[in-house]
C-alpha atoms as a PDB file:
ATOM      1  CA  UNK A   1      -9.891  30.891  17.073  1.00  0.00           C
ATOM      2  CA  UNK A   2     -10.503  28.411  14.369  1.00  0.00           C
ATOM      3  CA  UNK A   3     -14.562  28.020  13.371  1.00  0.00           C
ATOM      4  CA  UNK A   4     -15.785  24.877  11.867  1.00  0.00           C
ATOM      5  CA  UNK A   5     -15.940  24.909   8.154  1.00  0.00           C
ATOM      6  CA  UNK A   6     -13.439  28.081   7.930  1.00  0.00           C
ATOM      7  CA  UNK A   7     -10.347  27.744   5.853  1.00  0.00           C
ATOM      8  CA  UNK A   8      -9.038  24.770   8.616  1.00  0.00           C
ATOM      9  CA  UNK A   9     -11.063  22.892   7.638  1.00  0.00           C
ATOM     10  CA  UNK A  10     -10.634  22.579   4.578  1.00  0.00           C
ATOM     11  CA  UNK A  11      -7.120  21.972   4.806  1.00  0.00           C
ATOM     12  CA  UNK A  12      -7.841  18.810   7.044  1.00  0.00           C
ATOM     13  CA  UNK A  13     -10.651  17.465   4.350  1.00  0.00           C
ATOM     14  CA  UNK A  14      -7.854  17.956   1.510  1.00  0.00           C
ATOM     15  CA  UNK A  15      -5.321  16.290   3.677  1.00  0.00           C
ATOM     16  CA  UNK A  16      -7.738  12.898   4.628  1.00  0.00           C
ATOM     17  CA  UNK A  17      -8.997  12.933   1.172  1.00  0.00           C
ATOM     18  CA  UNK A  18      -5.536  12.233   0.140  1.00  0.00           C
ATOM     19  CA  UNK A  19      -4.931   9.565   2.788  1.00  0.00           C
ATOM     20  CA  UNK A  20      -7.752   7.770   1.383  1.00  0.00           C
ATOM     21  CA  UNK A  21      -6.452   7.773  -2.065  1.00  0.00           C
ATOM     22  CA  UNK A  22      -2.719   6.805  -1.191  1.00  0.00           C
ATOM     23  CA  UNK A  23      -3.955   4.023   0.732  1.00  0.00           C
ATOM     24  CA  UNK A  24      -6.996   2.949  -1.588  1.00  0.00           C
ATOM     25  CA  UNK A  25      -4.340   2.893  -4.495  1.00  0.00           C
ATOM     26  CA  UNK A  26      -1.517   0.692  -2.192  1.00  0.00           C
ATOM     27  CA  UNK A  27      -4.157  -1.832  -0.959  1.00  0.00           C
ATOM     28  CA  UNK A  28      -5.177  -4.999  -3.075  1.00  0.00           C
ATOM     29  CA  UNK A  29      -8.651  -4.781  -4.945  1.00  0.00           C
ATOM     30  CA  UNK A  30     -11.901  -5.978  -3.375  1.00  0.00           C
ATOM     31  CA  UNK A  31     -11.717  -9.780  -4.240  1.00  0.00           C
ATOM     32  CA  UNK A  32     -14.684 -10.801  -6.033  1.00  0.00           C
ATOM     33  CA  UNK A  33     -16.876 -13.295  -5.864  1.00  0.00           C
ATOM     34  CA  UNK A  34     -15.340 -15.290  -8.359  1.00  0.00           C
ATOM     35  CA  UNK A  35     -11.923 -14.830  -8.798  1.00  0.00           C
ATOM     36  CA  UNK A  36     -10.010 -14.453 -11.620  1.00  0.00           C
ATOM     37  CA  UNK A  37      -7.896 -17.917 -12.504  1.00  0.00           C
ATOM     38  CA  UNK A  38      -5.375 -19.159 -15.306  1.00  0.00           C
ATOM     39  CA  UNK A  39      -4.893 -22.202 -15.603  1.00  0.00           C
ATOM     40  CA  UNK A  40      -1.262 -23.421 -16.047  1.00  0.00           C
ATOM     41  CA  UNK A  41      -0.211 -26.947 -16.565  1.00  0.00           C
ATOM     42  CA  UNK A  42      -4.021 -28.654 -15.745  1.00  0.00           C
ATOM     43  CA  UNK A  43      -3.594 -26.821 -12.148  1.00  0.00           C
ATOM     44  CA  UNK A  44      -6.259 -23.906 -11.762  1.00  0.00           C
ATOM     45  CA  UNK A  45      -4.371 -20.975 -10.315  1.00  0.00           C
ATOM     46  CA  UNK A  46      -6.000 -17.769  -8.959  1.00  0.00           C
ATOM     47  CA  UNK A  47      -4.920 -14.427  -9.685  1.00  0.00           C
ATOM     48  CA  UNK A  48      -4.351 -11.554  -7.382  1.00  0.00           C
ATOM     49  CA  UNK A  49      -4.667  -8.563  -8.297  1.00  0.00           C
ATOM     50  CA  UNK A  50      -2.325  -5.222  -5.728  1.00  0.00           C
ATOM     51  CA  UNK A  51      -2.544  -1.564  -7.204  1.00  0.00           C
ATOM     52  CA  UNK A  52       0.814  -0.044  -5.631  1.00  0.00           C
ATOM     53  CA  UNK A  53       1.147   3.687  -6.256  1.00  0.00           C
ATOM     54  CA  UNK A  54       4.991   3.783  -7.185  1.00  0.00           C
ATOM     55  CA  UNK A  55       4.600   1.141  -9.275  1.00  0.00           C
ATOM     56  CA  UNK A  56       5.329   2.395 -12.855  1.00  0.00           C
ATOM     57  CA  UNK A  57       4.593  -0.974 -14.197  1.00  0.00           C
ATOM     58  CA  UNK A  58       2.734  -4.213 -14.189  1.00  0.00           C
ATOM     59  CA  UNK A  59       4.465  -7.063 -12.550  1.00  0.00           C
ATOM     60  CA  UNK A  60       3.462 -10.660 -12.819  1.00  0.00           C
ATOM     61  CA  UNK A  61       4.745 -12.983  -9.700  1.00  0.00           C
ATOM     62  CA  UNK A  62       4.295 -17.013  -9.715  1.00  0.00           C
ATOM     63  CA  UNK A  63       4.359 -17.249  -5.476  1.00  0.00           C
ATOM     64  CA  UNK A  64       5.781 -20.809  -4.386  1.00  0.00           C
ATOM     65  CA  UNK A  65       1.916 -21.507  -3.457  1.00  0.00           C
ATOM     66  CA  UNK A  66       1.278 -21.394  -6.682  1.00  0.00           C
ATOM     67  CA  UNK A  67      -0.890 -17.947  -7.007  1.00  0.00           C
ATOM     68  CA  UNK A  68      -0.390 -16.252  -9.403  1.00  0.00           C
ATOM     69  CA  UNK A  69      -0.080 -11.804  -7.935  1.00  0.00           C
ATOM     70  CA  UNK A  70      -0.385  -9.121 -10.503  1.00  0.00           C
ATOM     71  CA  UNK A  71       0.815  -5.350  -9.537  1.00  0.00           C
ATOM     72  CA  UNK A  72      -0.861  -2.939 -10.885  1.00  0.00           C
ATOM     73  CA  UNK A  73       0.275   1.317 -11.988  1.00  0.00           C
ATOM     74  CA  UNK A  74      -1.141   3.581 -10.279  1.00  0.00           C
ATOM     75  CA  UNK A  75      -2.890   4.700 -13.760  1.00  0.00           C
ATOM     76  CA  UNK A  76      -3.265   1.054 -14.506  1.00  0.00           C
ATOM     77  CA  UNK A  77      -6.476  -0.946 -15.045  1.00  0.00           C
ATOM     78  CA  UNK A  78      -7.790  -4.384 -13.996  1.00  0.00           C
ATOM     79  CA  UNK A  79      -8.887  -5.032 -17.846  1.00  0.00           C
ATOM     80  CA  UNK A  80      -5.172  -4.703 -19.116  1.00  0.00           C
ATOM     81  CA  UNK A  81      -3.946  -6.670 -16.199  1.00  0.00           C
ATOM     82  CA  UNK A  82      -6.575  -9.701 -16.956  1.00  0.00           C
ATOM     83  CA  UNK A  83      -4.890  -9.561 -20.540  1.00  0.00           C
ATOM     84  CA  UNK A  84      -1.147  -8.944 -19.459  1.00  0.00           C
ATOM     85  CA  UNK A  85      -1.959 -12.242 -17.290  1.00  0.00           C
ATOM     86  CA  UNK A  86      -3.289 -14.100 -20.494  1.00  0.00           C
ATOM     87  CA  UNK A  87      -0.414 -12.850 -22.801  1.00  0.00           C
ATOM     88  CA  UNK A  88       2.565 -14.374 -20.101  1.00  0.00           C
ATOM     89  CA  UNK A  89       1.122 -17.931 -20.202  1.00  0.00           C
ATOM     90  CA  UNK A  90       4.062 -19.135 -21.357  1.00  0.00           C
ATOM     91  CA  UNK A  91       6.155 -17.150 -18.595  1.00  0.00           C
ATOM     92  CA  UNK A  92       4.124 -18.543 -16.056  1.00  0.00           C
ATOM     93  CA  UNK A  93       4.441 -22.299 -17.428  1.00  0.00           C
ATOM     94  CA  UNK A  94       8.204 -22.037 -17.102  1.00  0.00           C
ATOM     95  CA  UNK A  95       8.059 -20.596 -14.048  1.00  0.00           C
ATOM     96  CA  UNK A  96       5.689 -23.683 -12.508  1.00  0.00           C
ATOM     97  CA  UNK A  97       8.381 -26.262 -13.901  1.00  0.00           C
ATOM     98  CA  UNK A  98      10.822 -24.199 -11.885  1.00  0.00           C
ATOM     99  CA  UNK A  99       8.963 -24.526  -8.709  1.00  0.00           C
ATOM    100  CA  UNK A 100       8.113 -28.079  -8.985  1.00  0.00           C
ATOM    101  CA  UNK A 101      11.822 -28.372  -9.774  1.00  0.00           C
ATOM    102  CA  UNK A 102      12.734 -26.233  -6.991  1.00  0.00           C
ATOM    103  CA  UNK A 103      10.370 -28.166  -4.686  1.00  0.00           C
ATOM    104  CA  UNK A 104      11.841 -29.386  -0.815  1.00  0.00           C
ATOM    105  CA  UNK A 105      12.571 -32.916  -0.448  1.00  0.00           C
ATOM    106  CA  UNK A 106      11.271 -35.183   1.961  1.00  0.00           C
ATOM    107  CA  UNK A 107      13.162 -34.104   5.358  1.00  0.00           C
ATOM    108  CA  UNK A 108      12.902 -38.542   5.840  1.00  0.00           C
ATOM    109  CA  UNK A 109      14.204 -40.841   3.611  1.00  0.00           C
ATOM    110  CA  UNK A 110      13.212 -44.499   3.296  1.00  0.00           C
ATOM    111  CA  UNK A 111      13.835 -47.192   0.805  1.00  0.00           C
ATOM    112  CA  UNK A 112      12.679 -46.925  -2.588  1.00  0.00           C
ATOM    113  CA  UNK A 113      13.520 -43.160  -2.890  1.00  0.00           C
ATOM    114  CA  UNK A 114      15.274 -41.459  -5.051  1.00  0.00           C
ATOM    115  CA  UNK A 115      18.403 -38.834  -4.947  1.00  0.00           C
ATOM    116  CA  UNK A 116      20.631 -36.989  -6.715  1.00  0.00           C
ATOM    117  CA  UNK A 117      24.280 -37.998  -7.510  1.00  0.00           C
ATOM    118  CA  UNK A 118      26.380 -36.843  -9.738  1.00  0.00           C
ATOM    119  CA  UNK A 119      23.250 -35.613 -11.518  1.00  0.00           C
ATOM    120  CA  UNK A 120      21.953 -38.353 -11.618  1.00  0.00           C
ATOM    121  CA  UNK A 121      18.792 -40.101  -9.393  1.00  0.00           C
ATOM    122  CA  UNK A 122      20.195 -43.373  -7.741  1.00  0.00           C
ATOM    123  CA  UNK A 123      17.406 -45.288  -5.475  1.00  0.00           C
ATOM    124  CA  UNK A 124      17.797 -46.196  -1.857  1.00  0.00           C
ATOM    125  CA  UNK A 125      18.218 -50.010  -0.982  1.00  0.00           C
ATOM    126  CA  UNK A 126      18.383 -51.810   1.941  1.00  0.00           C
ATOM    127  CA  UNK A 127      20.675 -54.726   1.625  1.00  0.00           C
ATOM    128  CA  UNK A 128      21.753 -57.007   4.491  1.00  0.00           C
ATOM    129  CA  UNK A 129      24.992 -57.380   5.843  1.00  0.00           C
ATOM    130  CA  UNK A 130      25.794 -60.461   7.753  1.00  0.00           C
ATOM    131  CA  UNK A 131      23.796 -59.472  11.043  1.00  0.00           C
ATOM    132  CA  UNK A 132      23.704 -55.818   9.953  1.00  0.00           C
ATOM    133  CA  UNK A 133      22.031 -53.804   7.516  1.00  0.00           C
ATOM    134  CA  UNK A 134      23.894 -51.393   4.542  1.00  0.00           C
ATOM    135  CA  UNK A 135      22.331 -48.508   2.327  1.00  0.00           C
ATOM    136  CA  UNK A 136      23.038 -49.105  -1.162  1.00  0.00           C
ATOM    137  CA  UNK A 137      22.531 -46.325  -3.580  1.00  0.00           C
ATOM    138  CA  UNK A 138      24.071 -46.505  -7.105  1.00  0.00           C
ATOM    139  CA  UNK A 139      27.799 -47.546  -6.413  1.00  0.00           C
ATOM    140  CA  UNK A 140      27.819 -46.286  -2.712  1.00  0.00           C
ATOM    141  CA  UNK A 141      27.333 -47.986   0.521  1.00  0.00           C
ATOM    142  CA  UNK A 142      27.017 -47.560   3.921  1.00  0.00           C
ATOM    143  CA  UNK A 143      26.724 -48.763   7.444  1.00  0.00           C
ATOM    144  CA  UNK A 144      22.954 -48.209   8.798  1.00  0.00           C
ATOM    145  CA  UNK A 145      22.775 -48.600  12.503  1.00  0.00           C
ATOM    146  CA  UNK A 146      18.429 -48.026  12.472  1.00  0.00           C
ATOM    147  CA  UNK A 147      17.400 -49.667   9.180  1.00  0.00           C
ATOM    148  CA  UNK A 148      13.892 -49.002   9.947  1.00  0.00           C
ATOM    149  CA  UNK A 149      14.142 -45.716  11.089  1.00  0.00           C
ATOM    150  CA  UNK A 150      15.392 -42.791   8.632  1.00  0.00           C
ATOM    151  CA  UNK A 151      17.637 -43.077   6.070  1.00  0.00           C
ATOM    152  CA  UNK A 152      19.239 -39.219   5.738  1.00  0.00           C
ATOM    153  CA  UNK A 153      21.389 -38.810   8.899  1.00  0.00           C
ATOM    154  CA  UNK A 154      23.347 -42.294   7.613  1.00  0.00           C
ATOM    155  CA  UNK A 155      23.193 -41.182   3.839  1.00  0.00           C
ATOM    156  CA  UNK A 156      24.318 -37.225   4.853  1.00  0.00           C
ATOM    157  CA  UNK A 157      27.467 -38.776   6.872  1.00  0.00           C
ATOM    158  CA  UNK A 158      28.845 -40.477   4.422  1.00  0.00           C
ATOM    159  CA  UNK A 159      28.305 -38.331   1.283  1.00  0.00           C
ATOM    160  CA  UNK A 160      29.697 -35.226   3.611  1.00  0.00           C
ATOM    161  CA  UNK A 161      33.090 -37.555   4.475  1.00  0.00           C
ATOM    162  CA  UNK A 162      33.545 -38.400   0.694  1.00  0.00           C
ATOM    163  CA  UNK A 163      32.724 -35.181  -0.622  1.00  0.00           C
ATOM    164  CA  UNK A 164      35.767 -33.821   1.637  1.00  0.00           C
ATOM    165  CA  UNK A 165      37.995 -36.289  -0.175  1.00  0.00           C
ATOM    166  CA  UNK A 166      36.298 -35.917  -3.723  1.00  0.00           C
ATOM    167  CA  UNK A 167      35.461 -32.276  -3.939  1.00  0.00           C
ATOM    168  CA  UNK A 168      39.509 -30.995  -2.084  1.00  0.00           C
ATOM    169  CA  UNK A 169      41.041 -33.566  -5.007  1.00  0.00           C
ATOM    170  CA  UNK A 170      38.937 -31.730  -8.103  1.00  0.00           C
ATOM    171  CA  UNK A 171      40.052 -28.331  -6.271  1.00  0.00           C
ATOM    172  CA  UNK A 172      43.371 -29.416  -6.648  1.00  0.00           C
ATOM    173  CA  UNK A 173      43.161 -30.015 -10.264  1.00  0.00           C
ATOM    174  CA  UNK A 174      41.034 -27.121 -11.418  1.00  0.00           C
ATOM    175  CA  UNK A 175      43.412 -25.187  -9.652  1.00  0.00           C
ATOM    176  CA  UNK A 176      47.078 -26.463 -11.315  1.00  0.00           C
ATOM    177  CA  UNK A 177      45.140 -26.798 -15.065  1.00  0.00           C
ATOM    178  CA  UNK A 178      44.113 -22.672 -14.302  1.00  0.00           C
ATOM    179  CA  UNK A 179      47.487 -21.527 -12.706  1.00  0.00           C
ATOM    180  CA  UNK A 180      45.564 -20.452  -9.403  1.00  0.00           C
ATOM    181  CA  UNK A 181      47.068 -20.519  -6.552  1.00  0.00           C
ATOM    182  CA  UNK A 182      45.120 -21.299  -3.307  1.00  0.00           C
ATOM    183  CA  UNK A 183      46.093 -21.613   0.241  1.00  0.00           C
ATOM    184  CA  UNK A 184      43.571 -23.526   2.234  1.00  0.00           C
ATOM    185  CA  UNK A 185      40.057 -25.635   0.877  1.00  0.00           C
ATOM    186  CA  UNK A 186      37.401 -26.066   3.220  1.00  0.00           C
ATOM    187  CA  UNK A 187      34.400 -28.897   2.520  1.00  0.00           C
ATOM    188  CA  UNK A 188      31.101 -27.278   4.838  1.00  0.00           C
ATOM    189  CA  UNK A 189      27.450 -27.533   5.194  1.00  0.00           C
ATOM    190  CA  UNK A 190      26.011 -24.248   3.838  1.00  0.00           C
ATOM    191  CA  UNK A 191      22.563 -23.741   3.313  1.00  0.00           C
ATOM    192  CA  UNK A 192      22.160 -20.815   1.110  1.00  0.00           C
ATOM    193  CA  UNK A 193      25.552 -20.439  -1.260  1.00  0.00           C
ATOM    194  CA  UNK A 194      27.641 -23.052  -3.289  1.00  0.00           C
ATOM    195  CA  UNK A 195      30.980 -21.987  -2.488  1.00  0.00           C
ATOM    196  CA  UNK A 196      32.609 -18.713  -1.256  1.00  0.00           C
ATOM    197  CA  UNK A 197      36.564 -17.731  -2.170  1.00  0.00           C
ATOM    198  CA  UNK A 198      38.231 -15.334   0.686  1.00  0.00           C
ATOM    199  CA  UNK A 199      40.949 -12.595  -0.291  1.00  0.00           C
ATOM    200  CA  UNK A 200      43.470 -14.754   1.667  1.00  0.00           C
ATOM    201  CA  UNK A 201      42.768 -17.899  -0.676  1.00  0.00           C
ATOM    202  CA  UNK A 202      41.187 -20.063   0.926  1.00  0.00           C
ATOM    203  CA  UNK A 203      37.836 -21.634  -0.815  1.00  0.00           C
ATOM    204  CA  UNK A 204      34.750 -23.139   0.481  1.00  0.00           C
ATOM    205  CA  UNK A 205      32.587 -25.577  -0.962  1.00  0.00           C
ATOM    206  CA  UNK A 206      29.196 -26.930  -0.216  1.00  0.00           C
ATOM    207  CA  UNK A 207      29.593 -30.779   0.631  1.00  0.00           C
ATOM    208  CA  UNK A 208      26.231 -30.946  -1.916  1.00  0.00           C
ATOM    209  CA  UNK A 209      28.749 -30.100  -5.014  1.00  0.00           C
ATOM    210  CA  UNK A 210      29.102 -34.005  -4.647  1.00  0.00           C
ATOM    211  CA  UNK A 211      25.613 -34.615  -5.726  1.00  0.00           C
ATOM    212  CA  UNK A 212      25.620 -32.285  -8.680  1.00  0.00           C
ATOM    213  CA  UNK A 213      26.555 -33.283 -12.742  1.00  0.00           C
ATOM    214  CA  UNK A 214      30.739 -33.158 -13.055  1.00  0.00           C
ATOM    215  CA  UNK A 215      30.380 -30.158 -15.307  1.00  0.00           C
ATOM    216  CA  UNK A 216      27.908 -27.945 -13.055  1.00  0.00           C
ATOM    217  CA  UNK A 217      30.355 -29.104 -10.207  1.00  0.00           C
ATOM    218  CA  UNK A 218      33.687 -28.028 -12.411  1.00  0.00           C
ATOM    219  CA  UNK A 219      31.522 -24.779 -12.580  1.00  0.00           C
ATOM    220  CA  UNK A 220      31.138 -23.534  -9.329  1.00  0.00           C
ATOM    221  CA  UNK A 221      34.585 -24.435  -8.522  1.00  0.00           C
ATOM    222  CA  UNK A 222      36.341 -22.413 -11.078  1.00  0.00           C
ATOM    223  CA  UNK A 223      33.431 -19.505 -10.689  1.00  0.00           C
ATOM    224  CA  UNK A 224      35.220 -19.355  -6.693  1.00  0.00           C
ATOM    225  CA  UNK A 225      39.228 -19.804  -8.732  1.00  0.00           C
ATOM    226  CA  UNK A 226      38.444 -16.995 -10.652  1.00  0.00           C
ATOM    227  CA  UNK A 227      37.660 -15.061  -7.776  1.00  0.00           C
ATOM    228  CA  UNK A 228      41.073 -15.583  -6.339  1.00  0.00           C
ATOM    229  CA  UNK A 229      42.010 -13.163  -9.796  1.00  0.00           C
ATOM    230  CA  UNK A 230      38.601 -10.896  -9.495  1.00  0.00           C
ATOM    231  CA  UNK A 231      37.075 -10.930  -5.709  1.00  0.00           C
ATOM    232  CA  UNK A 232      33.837  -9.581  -7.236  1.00  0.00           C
ATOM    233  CA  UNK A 233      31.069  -9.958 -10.475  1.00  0.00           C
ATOM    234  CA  UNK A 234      32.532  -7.662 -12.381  1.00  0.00           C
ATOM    235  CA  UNK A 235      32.046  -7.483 -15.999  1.00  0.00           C
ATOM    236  CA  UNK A 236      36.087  -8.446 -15.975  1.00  0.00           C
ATOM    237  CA  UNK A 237      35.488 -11.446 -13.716  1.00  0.00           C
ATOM    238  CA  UNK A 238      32.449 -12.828 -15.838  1.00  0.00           C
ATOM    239  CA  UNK A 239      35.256 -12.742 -18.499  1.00  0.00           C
ATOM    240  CA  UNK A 240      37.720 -14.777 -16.619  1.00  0.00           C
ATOM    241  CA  UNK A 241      35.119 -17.187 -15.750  1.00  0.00           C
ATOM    242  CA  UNK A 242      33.945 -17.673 -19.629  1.00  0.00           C
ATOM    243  CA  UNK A 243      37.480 -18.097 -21.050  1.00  0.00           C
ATOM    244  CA  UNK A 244      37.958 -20.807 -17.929  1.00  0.00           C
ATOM    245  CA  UNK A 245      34.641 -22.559 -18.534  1.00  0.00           C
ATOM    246  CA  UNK A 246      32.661 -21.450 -21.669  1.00  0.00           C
ATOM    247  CA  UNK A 247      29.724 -23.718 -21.503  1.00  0.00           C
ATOM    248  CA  UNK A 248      29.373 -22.022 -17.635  1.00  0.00           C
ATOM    249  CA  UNK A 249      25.487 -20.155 -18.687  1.00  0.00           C
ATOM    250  CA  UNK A 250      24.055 -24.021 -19.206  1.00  0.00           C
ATOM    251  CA  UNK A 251      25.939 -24.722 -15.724  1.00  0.00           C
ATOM    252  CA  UNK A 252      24.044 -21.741 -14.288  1.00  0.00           C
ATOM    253  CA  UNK A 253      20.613 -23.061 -16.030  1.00  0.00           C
ATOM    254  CA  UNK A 254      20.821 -26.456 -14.705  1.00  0.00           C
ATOM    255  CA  UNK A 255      21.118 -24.996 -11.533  1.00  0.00           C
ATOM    256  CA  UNK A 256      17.941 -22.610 -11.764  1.00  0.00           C
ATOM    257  CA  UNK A 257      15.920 -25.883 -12.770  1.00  0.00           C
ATOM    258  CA  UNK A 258      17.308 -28.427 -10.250  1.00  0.00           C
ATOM    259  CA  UNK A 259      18.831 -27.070  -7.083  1.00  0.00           C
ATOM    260  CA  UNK A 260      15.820 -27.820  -5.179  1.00  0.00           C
ATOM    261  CA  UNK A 261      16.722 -31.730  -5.844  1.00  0.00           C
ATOM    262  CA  UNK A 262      20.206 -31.524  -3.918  1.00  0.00           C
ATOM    263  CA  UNK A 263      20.355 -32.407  -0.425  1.00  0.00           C
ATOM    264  CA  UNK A 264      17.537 -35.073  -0.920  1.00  0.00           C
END
């Protein structure tokens, strides 16, 4: 039989006493009254402050909500965070740009709004047509059967059908001026990659390409090429892609900055 207070019970103290500390060092600090801010830009953001107990070092995030969360060691303090916040000002200012960049357009489009093509922002216009109405937008038009409903579903159809015929002809050339051979190109409407390359040849392209700058577009196409040589990121296919496109790191910068402007 077991006694309260006999060796037992000890144990069991020892063990909840170090429950308490694993979980007081993985839960975010009491907030204070007050919190702390930084202010980035004219916008006042507040900081957050999470003590994680594997974390071996301080890590500053800039959340899409613009907050601002600090992790904190395990044998960190609060007073070197505050100044490890102050010291990556200018961190956190290119980081905002990048968010605002990376913001989501408008899911309706109406006249006098802006888009991306070719890299560059052409303005929606309504222009009649005899009895009916056409979208105008830099040198393209198009048929609008709802002129004062939204824009995008008329706008999405035709930039998909011409990027089919646009992006399959630039394929084509990329592909004879690099000696690749390819067997099939396919134009779709994915949401979370630019282009894929299979082992069999055949290469995929977002229908957006069509709204990116020619050289960011030339880019990603031969990036998906030189996977028909290298059907991974291997230091050797990084290779192949800079000797095929050696400006490609300011392709891969515009994108960081401005994908969030492509598909309105």
């Amino acid at each position: 039989m077991l006694w309260f207070g006999g060796p037992a019970a000890k144990v069991e103290a020892s063990v909840v006493k170090e429950f308490r500390e694993f979980f007081r060092l993985i839960s975010p600090e009491a907030t204070p009254s007050e919190p702390d801010v930084i202010e980035v830009h004219s916008h006042r953001m507040p900081i957050l402050y999470r003590r994680h107990a594997r974390a071996r070092n301080y890590v500053l995030r800039l959340h899409f909500n613009k907050t601002v969360m600090v992790t904190i060691p395990r044998r960190g303090t609060k007073k070197f965070a505050r100044e490890f916040v102050s010291s990556r000002k200018s961190w956190l200012e290119k980081q905002w740009r990048i968010l605002e960049a990376r913001r989501a357009p408008p899911q309706v489009l109406r006249p006098g709004m802006a888009i991306l093509l070719q890299g560059r922002p052409v303005v929606l216009e309504l222009r009649r047509s005899g009895e009916n109405w056409e979208l105008q937008f830099g040198p393209e038009r198009t048929p609008v059967a709802n002129p004062a409903g939204n824009l995008r579903p008329a706008l999405e159809h035709h930039l998909r059908k011409a990027a089919r015929v646009q992006l399959a002809r630039r394929v084509r050339e990329l592909a004879r001026d690099h000696l690749s051979i390819i067997k099939q190109i396919v134009i779709r409407n994915q949401r979370s990659r630019w282009g894929s390359c299979s082992c069999n040849g055949t290469i995929s392209l977002n229908w957006r390409l069509i709204q990116l700058p020619d050289p960011v577009r030339d880019y990603i196409i031969i990036h998906e090429l030189m996977h028909l040589r290298e059907l991974n990121h291997s230091p050797r296919f990084w290779r192949e892609v800079e000797k095929a496109c050696p400006e490609y790191r300011a392709a891969e910068d515009w994108l960081k900055q401005n994908s969030g402007q492509v598909g309105f």
